[in-house]
PDB file of N, CA and C in Angstrom:
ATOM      1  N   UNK A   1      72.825  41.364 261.175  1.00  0.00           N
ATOM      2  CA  UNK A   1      72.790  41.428 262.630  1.00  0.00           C
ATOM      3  C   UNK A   1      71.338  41.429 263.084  1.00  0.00           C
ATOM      4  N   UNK A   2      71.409  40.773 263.919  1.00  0.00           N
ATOM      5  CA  UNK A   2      69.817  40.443 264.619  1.00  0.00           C
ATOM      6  C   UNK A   2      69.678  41.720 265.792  1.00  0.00           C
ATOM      7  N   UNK A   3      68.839  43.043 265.128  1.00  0.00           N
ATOM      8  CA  UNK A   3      68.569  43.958 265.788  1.00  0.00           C
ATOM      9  C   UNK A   3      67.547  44.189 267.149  1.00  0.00           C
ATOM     10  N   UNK A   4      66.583  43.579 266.635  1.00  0.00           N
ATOM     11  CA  UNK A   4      66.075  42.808 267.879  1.00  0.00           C
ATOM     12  C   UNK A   4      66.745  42.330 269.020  1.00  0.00           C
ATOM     13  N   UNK A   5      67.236  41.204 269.035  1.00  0.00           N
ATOM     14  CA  UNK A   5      68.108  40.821 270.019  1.00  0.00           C
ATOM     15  C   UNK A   5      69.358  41.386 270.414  1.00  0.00           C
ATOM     16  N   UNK A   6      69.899  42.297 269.583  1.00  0.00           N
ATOM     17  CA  UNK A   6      70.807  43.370 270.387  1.00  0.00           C
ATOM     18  C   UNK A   6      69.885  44.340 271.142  1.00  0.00           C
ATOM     19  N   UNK A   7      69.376  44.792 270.562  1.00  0.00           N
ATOM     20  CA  UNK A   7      68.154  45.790 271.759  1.00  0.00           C
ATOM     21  C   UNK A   7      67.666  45.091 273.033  1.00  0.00           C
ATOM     22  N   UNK A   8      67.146  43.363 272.990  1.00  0.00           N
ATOM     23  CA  UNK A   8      66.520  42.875 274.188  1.00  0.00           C
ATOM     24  C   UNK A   8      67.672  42.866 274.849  1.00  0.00           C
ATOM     25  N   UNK A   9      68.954  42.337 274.652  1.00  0.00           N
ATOM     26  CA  UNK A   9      70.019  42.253 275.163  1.00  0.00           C
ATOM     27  C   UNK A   9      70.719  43.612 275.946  1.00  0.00           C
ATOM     28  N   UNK A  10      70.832  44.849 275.243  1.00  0.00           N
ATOM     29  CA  UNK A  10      71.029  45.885 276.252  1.00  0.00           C
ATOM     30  C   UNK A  10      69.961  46.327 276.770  1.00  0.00           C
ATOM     31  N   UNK A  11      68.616  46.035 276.879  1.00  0.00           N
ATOM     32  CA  UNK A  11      67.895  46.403 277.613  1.00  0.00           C
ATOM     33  C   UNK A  11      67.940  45.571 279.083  1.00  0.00           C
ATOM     34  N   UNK A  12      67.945  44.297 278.709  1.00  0.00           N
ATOM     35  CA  UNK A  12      68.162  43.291 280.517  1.00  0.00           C
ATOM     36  C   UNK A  12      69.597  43.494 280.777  1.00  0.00           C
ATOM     37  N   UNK A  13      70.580  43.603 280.190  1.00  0.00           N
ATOM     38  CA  UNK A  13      71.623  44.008 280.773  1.00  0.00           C
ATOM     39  C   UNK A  13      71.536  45.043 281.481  1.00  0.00           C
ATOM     40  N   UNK A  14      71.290  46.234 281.164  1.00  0.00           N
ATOM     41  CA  UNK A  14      71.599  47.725 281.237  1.00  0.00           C
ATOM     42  C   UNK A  14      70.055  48.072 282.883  1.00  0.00           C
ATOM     43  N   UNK A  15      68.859  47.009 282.734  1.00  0.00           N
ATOM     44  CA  UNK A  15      68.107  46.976 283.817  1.00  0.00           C
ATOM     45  C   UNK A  15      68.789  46.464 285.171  1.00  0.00           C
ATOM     46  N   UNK A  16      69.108  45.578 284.536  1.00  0.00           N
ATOM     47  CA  UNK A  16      69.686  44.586 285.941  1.00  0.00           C
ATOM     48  C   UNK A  16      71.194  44.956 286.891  1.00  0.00           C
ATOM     49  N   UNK A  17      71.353  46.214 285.709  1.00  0.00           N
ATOM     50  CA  UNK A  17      73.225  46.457 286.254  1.00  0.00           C
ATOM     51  C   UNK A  17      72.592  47.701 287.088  1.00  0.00           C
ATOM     52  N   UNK A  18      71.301  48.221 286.707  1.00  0.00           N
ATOM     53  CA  UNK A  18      70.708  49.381 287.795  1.00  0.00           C
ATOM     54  C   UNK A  18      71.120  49.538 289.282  1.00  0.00           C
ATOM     55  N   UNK A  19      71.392  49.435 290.310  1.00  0.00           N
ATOM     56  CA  UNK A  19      71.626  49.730 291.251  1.00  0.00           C
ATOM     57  C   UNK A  19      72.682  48.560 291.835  1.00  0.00           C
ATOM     58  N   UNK A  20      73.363  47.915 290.857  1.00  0.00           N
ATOM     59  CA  UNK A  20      74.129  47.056 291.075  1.00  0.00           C
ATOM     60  C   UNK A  20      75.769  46.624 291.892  1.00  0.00           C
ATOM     61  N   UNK A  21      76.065  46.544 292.214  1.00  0.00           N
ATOM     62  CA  UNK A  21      77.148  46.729 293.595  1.00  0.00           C
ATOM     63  C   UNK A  21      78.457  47.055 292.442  1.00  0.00           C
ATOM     64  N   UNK A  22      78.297  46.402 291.184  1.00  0.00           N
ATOM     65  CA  UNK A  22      79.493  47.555 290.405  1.00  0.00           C
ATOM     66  C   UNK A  22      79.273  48.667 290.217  1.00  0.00           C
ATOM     67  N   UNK A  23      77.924  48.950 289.950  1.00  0.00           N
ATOM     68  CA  UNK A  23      77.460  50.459 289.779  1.00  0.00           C
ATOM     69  C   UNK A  23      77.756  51.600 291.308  1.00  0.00           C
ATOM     70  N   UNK A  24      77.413  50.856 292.479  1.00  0.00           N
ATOM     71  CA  UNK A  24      77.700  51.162 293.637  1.00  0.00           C
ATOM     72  C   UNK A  24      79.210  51.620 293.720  1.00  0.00           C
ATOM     73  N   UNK A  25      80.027  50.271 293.673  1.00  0.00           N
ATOM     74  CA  UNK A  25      81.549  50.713 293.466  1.00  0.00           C
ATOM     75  C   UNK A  25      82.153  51.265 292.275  1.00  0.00           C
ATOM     76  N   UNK A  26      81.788  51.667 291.752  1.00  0.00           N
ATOM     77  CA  UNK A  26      81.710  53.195 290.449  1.00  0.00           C
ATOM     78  C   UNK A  26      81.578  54.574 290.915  1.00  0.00           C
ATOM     79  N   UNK A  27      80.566  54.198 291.970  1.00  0.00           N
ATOM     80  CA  UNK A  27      79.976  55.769 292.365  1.00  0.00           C
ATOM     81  C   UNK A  27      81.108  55.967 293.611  1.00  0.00           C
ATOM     82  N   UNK A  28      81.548  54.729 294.357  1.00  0.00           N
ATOM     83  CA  UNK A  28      82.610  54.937 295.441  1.00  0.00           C
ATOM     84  C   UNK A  28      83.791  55.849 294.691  1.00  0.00           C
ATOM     85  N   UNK A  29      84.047  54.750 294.077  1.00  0.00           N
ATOM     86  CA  UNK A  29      85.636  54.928 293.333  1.00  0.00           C
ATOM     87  C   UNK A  29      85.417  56.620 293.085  1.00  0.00           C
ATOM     88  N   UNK A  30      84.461  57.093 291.711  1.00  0.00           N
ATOM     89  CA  UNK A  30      84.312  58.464 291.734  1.00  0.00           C
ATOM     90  C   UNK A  30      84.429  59.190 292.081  1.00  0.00           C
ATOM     91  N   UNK A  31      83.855  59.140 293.245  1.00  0.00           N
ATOM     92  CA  UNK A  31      83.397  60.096 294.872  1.00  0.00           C
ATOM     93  C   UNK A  31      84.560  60.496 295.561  1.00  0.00           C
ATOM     94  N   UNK A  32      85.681  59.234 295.684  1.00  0.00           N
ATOM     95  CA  UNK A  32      86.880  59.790 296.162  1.00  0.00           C
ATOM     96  C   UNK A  32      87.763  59.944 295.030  1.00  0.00           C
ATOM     97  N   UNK A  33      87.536  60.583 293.868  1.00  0.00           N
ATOM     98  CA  UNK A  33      88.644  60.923 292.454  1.00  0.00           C
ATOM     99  C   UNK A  33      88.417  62.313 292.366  1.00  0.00           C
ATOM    100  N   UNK A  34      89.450  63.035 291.636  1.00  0.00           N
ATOM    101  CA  UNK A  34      89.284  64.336 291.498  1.00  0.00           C
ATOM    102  C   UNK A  34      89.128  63.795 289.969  1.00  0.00           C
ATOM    103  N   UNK A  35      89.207  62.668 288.983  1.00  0.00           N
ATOM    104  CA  UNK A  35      89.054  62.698 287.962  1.00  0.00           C
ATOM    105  C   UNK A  35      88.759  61.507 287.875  1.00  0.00           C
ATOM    106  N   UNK A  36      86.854  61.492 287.268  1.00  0.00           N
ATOM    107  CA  UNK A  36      86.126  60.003 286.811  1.00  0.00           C
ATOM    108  C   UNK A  36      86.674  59.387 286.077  1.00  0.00           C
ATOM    109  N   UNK A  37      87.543  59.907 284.700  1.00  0.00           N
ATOM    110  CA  UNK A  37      87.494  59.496 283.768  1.00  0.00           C
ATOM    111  C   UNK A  37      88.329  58.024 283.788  1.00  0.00           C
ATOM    112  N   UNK A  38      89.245  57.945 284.595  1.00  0.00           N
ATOM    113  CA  UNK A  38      89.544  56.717 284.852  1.00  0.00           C
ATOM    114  C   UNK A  38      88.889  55.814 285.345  1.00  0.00           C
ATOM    115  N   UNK A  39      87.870  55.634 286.095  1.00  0.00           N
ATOM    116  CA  UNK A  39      87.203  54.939 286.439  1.00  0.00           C
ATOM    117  C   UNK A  39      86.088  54.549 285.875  1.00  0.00           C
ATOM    118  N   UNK A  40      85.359  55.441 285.154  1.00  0.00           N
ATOM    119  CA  UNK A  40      84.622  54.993 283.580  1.00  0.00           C
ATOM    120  C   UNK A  40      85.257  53.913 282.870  1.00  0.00           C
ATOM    121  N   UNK A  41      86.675  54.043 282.132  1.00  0.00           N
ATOM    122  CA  UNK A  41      86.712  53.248 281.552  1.00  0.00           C
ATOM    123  C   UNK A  41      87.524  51.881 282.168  1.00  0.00           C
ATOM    124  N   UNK A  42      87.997  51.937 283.625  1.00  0.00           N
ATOM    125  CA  UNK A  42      88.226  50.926 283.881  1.00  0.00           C
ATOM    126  C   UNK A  42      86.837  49.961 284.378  1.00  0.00           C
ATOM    127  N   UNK A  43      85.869  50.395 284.797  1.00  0.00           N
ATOM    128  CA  UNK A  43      84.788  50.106 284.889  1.00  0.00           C
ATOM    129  C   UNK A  43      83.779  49.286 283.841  1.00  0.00           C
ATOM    130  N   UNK A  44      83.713  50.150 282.568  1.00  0.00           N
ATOM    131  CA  UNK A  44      83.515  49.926 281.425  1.00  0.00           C
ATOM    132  C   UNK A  44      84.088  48.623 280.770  1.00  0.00           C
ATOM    133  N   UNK A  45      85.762  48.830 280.983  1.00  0.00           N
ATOM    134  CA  UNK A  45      86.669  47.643 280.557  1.00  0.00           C
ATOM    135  C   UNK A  45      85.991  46.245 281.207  1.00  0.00           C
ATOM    136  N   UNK A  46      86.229  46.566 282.818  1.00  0.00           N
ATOM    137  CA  UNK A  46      85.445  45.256 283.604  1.00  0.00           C
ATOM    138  C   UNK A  46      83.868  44.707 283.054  1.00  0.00           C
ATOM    139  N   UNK A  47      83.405  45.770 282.632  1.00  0.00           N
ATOM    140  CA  UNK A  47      82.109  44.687 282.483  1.00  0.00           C
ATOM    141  C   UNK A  47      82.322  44.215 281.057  1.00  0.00           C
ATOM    142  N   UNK A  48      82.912  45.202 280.095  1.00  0.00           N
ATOM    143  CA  UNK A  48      83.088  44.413 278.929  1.00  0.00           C
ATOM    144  C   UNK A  48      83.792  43.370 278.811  1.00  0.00           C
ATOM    145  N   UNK A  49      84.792  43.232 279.881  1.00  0.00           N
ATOM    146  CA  UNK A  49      85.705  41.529 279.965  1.00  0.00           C
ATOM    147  C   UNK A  49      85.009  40.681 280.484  1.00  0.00           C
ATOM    148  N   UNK A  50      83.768  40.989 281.620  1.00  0.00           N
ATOM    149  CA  UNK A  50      82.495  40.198 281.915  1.00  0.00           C
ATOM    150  C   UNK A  50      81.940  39.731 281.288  1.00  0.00           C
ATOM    151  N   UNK A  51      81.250  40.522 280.574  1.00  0.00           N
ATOM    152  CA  UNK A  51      80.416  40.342 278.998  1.00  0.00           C
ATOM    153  C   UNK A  51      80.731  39.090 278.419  1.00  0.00           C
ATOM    154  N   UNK A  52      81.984  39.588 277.720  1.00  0.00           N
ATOM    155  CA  UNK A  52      82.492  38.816 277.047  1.00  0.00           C
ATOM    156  C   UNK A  52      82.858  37.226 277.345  1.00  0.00           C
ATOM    157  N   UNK A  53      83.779  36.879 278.683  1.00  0.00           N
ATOM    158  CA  UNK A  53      83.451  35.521 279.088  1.00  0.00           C
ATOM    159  C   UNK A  53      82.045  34.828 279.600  1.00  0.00           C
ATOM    160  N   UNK A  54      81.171  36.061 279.567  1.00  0.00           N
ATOM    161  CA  UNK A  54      79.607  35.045 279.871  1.00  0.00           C
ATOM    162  C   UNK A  54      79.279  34.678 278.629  1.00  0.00           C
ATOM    163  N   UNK A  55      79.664  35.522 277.394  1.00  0.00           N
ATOM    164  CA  UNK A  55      78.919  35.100 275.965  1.00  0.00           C
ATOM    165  C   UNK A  55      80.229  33.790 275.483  1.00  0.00           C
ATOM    166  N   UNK A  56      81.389  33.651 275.492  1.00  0.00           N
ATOM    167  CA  UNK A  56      82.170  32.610 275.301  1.00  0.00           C
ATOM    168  C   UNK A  56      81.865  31.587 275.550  1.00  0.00           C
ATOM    169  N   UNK A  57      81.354  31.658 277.086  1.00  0.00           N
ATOM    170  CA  UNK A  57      81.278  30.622 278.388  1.00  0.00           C
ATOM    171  C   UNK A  57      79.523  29.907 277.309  1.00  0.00           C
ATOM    172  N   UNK A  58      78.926  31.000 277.219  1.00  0.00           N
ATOM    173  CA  UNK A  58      77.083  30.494 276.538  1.00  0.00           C
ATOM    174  C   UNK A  58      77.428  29.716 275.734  1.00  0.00           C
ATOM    175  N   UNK A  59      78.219  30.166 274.438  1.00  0.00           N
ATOM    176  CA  UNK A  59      78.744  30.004 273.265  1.00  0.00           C
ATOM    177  C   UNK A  59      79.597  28.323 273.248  1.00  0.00           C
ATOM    178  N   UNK A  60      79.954  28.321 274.470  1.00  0.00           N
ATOM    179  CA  UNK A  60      80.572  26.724 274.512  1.00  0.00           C
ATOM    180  C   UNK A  60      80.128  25.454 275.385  1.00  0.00           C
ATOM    181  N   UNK A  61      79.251  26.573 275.937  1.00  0.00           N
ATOM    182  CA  UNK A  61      78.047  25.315 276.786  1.00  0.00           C
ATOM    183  C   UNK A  61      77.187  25.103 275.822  1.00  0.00           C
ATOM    184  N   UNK A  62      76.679  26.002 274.612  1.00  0.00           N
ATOM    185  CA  UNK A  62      75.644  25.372 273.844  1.00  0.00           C
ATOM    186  C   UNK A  62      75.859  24.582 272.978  1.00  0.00           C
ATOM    187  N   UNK A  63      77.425  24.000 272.963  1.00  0.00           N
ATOM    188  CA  UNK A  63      78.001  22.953 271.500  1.00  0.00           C
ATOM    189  C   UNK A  63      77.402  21.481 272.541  1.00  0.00           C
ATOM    190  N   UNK A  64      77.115  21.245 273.787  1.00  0.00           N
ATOM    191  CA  UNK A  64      76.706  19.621 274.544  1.00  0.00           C
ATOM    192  C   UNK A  64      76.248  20.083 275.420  1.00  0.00           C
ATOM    193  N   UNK A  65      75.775  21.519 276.076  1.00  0.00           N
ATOM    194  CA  UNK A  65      74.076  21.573 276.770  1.00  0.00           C
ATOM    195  C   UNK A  65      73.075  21.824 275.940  1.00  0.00           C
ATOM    196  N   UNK A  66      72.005  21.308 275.844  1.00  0.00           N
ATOM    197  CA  UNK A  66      70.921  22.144 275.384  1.00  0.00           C
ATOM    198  C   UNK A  66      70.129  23.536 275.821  1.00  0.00           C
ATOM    199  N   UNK A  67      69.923  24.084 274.825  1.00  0.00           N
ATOM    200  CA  UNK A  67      69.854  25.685 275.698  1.00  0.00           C
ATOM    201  C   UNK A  67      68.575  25.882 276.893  1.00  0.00           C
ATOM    202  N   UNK A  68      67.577  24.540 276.834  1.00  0.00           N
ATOM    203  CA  UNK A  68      66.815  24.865 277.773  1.00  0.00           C
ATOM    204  C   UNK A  68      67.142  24.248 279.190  1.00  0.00           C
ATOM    205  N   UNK A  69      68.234  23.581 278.806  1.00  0.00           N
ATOM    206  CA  UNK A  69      68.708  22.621 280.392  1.00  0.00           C
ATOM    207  C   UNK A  69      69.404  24.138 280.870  1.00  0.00           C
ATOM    208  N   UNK A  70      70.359  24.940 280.303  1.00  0.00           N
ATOM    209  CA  UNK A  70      71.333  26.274 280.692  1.00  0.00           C
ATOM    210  C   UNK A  70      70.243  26.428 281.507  1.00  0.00           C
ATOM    211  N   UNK A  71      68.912  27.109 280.615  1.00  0.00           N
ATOM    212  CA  UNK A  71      67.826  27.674 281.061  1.00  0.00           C
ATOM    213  C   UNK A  71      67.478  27.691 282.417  1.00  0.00           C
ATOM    214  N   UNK A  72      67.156  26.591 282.442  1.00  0.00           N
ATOM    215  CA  UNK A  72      66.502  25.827 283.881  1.00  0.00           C
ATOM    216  C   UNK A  72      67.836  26.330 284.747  1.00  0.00           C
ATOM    217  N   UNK A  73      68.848  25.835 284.325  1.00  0.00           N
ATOM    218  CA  UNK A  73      69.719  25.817 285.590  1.00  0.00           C
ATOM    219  C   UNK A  73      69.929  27.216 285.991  1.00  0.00           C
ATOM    220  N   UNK A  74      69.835  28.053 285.021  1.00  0.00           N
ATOM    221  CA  UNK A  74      70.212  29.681 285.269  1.00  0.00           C
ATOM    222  C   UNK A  74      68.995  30.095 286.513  1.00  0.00           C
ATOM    223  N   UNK A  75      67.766  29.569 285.164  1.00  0.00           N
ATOM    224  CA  UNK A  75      66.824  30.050 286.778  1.00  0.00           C
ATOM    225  C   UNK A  75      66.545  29.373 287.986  1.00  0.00           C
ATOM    226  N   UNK A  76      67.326  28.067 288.062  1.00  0.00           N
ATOM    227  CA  UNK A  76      66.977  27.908 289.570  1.00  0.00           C
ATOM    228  C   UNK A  76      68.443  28.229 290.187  1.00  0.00           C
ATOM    229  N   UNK A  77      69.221  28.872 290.116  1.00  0.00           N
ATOM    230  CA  UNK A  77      70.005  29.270 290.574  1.00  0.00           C
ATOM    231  C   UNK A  77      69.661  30.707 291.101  1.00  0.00           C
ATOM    232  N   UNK A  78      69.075  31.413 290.231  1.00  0.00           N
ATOM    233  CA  UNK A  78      68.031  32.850 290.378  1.00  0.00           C
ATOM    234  C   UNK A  78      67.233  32.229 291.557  1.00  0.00           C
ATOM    235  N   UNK A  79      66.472  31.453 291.793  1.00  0.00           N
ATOM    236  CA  UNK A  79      65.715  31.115 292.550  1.00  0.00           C
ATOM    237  C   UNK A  79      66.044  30.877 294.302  1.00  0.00           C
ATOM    238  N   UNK A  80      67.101  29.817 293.779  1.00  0.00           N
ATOM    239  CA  UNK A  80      68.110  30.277 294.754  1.00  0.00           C
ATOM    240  C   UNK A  80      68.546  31.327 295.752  1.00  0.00           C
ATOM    241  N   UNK A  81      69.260  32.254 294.616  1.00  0.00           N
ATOM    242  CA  UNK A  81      69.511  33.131 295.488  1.00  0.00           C
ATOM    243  C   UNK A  81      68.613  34.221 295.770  1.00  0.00           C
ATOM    244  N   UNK A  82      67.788  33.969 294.933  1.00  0.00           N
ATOM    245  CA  UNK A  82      66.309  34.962 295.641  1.00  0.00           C
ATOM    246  C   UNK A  82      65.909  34.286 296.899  1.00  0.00           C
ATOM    247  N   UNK A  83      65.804  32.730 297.552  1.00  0.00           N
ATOM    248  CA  UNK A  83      64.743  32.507 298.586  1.00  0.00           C
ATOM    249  C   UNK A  83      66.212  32.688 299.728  1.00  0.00           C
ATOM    250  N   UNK A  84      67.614  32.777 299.754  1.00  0.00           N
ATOM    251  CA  UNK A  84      68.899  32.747 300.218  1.00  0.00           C
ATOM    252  C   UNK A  84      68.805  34.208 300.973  1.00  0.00           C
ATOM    253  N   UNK A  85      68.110  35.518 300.083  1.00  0.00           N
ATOM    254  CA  UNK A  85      68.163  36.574 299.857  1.00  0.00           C
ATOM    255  C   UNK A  85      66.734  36.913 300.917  1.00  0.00           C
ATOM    256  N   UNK A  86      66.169  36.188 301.129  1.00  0.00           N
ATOM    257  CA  UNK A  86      64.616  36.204 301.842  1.00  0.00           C
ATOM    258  C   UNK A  86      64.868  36.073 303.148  1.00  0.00           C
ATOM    259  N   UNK A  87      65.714  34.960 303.592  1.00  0.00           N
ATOM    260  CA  UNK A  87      66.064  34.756 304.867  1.00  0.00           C
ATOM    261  C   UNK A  87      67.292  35.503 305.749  1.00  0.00           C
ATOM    262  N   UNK A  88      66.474  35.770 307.100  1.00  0.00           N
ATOM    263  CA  UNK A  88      67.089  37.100 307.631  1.00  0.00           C
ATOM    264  C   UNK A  88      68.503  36.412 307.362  1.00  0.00           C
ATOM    265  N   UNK A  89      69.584  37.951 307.717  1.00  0.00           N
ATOM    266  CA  UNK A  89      70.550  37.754 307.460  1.00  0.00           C
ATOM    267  C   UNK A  89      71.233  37.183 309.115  1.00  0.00           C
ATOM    268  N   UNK A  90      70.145  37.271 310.021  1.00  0.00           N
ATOM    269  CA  UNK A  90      70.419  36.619 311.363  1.00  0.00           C
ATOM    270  C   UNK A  90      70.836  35.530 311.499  1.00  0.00           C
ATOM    271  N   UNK A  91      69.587  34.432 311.190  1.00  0.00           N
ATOM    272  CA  UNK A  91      69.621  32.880 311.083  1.00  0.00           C
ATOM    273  C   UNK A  91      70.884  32.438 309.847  1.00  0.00           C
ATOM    274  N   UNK A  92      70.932  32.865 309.000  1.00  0.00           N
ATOM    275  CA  UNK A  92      72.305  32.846 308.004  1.00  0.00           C
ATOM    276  C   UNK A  92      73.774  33.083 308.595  1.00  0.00           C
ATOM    277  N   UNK A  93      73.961  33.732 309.437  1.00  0.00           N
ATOM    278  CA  UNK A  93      74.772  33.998 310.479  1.00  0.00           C
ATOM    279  C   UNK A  93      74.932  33.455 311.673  1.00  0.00           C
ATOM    280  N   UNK A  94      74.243  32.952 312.257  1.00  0.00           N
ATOM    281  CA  UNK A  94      74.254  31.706 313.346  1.00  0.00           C
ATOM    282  C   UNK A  94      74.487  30.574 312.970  1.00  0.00           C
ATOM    283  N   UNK A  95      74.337  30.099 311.655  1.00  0.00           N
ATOM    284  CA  UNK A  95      74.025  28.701 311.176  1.00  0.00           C
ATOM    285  C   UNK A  95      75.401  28.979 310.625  1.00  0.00           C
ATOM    286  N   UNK A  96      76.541  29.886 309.971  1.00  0.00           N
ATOM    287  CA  UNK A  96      77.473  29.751 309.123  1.00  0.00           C
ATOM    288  C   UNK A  96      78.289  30.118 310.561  1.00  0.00           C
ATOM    289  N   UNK A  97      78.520  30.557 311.649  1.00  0.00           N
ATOM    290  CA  UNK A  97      79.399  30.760 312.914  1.00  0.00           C
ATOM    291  C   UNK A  97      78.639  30.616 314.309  1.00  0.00           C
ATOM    292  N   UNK A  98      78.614  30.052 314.643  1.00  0.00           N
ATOM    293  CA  UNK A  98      77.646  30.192 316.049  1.00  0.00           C
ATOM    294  C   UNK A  98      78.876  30.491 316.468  1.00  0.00           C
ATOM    295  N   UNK A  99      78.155  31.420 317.597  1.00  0.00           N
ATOM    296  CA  UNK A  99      78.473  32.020 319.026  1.00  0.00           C
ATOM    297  C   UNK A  99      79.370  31.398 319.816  1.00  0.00           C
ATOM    298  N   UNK A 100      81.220  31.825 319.721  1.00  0.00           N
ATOM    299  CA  UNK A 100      81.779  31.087 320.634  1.00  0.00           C
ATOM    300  C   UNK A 100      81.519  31.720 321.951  1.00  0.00           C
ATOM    301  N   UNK A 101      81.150  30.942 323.130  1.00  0.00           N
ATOM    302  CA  UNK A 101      80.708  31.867 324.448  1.00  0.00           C
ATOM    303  C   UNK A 101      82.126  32.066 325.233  1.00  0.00           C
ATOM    304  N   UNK A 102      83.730  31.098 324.286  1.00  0.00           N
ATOM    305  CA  UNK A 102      84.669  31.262 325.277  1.00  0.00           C
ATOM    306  C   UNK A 102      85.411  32.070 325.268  1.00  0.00           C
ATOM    307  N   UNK A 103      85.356  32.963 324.422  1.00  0.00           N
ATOM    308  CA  UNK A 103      86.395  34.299 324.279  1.00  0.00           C
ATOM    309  C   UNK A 103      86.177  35.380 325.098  1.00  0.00           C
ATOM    310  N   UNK A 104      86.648  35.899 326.030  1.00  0.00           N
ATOM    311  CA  UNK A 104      86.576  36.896 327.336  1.00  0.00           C
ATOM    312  C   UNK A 104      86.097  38.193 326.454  1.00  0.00           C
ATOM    313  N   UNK A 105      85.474  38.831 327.346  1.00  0.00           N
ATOM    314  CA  UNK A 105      84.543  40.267 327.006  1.00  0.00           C
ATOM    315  C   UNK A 105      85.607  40.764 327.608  1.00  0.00           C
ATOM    316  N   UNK A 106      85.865  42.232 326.903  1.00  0.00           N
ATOM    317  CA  UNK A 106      87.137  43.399 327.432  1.00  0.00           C
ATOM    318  C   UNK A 106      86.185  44.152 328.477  1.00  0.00           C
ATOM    319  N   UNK A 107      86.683  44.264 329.606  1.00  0.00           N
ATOM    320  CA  UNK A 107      86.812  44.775 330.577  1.00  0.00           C
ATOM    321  C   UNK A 107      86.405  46.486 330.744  1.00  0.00           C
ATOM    322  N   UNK A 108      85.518  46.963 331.188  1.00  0.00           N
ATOM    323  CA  UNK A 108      85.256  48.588 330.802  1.00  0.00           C
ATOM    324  C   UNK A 108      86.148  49.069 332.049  1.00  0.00           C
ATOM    325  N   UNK A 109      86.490  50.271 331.467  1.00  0.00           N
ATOM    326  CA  UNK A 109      87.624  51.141 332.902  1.00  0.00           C
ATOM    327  C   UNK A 109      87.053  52.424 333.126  1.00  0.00           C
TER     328      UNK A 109
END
């Protein structure tokens, strides 16, 4: 077993899941349980069924992608949604629904 690369591997995993919206909805779920323990391991279960179809999914794109085309595409997809992630969430919202002006305002009493 390549010890190395199990270590780099739970280290960017285990960074990047840091404040992560499953980690978020972990701490929800919790918060309203009188008992975590279910939610640990259904939690647990989910990312390990995650896991697992991203390493399948690697594992069968690398038999006719080459691993630096994945590469590229992984990070400009990162790139992506980093410059996506930059722009207010205003202009993203006008441009995906503009403003119908014909729906009547409710009436104050």
């Amino acid at each position: 077993m390549d010890w190395h690369l199990l270590g780099l591997t739970f280290i960017t995993v285990f960074i990047s899941e840091l404040g992560d919206k499953s980690q978020l909805a972990a701490i929800a779920l919790s918060s309203g349980s009188k008992s975590p323990r279910p939610v640990f391991f259904g939690a647990a279960a989910a990312l390990l069924l995650a896991s697992f179809l991203g390493v399948i999914i690697g594992e069968g794109t690398s038999h006719f992608l080459p691993a630096r085309l994945v590469k590229i595409i992984a990070a400009a997809g990162f790139a992506i949604l980093a410059v996506r992630m930059l722009i207010p969430a205003r202009i993203v919202q006008d441009e995906a629904s503009p403003e119908d002006n014909s729906t009547p305002t409710p009436l104050k009493s």
